[in-house]
C-alpha atoms as a PDB file:
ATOM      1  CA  UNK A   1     -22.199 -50.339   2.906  1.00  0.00           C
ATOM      2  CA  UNK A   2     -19.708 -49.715   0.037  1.00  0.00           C
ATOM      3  CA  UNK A   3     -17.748 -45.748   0.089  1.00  0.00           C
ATOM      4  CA  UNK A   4     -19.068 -43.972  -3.045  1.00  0.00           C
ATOM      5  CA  UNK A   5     -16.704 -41.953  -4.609  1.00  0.00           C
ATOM      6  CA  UNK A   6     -16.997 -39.313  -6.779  1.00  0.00           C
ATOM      7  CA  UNK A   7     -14.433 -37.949  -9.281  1.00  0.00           C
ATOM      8  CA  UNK A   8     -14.653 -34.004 -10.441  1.00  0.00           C
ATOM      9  CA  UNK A   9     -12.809 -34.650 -13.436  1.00  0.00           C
ATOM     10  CA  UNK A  10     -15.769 -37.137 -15.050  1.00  0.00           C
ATOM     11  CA  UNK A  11     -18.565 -35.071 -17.021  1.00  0.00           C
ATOM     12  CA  UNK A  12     -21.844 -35.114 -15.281  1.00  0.00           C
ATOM     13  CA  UNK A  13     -23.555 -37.155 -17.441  1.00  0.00           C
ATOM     14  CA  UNK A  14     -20.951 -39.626 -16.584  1.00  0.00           C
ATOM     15  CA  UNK A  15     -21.251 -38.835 -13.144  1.00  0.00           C
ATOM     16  CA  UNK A  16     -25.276 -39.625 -13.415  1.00  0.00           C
ATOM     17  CA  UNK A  17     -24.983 -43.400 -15.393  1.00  0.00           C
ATOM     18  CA  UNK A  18     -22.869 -44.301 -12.697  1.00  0.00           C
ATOM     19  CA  UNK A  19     -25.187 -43.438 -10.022  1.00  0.00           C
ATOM     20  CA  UNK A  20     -28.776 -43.154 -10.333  1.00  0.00           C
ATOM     21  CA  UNK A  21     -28.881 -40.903  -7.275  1.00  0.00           C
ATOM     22  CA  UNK A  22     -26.705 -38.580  -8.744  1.00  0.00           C
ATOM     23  CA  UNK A  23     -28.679 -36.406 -10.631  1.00  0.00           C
ATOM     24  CA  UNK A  24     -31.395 -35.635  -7.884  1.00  0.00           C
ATOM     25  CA  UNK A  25     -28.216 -34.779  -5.583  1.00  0.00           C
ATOM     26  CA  UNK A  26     -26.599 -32.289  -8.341  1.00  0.00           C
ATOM     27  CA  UNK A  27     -30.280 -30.373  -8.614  1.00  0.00           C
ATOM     28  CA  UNK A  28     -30.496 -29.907  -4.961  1.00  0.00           C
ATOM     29  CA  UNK A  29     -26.863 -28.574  -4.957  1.00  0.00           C
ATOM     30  CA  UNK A  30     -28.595 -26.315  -7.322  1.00  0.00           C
ATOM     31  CA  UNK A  31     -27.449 -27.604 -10.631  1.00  0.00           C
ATOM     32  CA  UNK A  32     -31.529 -27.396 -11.350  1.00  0.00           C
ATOM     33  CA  UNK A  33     -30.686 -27.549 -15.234  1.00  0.00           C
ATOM     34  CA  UNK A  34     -29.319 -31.734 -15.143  1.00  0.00           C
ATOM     35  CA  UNK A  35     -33.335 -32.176 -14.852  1.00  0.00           C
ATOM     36  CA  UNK A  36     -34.358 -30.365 -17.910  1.00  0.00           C
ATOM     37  CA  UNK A  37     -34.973 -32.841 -20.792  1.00  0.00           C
ATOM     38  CA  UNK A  38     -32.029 -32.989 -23.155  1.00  0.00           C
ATOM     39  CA  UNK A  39     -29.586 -31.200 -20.627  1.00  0.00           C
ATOM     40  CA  UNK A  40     -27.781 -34.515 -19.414  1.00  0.00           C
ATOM     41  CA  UNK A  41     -27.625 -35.428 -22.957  1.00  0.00           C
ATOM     42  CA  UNK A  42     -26.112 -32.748 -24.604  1.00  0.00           C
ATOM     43  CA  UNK A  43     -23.928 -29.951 -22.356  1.00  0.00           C
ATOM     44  CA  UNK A  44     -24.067 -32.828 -19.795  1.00  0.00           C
ATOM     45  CA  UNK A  45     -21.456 -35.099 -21.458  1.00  0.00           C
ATOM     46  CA  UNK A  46     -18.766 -31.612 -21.356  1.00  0.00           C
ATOM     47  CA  UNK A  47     -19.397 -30.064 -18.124  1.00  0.00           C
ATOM     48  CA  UNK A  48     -17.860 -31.165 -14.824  1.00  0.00           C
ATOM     49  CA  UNK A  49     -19.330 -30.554 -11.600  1.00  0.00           C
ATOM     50  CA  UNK A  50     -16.237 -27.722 -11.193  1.00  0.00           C
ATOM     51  CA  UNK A  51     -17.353 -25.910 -14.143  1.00  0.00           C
ATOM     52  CA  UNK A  52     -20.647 -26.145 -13.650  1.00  0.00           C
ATOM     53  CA  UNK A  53     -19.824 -24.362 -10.248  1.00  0.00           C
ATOM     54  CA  UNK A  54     -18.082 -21.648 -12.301  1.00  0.00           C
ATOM     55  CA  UNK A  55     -20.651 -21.028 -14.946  1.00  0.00           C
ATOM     56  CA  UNK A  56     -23.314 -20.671 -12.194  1.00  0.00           C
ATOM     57  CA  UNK A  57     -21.625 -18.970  -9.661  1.00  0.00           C
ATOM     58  CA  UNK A  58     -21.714 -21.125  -7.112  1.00  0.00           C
ATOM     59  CA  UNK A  59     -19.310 -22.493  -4.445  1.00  0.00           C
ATOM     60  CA  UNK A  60     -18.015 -25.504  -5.285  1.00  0.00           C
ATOM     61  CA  UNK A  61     -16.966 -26.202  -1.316  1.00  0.00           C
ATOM     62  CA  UNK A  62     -20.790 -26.407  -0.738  1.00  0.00           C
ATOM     63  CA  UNK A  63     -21.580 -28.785  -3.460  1.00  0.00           C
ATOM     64  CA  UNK A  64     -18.233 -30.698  -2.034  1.00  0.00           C
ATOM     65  CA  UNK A  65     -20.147 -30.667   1.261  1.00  0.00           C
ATOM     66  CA  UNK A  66     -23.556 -31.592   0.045  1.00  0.00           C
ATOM     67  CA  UNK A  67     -21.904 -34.704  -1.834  1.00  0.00           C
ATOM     68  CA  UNK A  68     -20.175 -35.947   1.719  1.00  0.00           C
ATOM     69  CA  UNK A  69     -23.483 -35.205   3.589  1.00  0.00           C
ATOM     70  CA  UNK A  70     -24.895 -37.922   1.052  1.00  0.00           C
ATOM     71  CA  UNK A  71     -22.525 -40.100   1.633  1.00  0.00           C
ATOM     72  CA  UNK A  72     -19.385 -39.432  -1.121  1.00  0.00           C
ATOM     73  CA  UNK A  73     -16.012 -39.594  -0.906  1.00  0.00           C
ATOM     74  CA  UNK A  74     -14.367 -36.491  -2.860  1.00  0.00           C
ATOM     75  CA  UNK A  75     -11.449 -36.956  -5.292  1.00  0.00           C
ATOM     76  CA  UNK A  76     -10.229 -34.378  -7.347  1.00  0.00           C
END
């Protein structure tokens, strides 16, 4: 099976045309707002994974781990 990588500095909307699994992952990592309709669209196209962390408070060394435990390499 091919590695996956992921790269923090791409936008999340980039992030989720890449990868069709992508978005589901990000919502369970709590990101529950990538699901709302428009969302991905619109704030989706600015906000990294990193910042996303920031503006919700949440650890981004979690999310790191959630991505590896579904199979992504991390690169900065």
């Amino acid at each position: 099976m091919a590695e996956k990588i992921i790269h923090l500095n791409k936008s999340v909307y980039e992030l989720c045309r890449e990868d069709s699994d992508m978005a589901g992952i990000l919502e369970k990592a709590g990101f529950t707002d990538v699901m709302k309709p428009g969302m991905l669209n619109t704030a989706g196209r600015f906000m990294t994974i990193p910042k996303g962390a920031v503006m919700k408070k949440m650890n981004l060394d979690t999310i790191k781990q959630i991505l590896k435990e579904n199979g992504y390499e991390i690169r900065d």
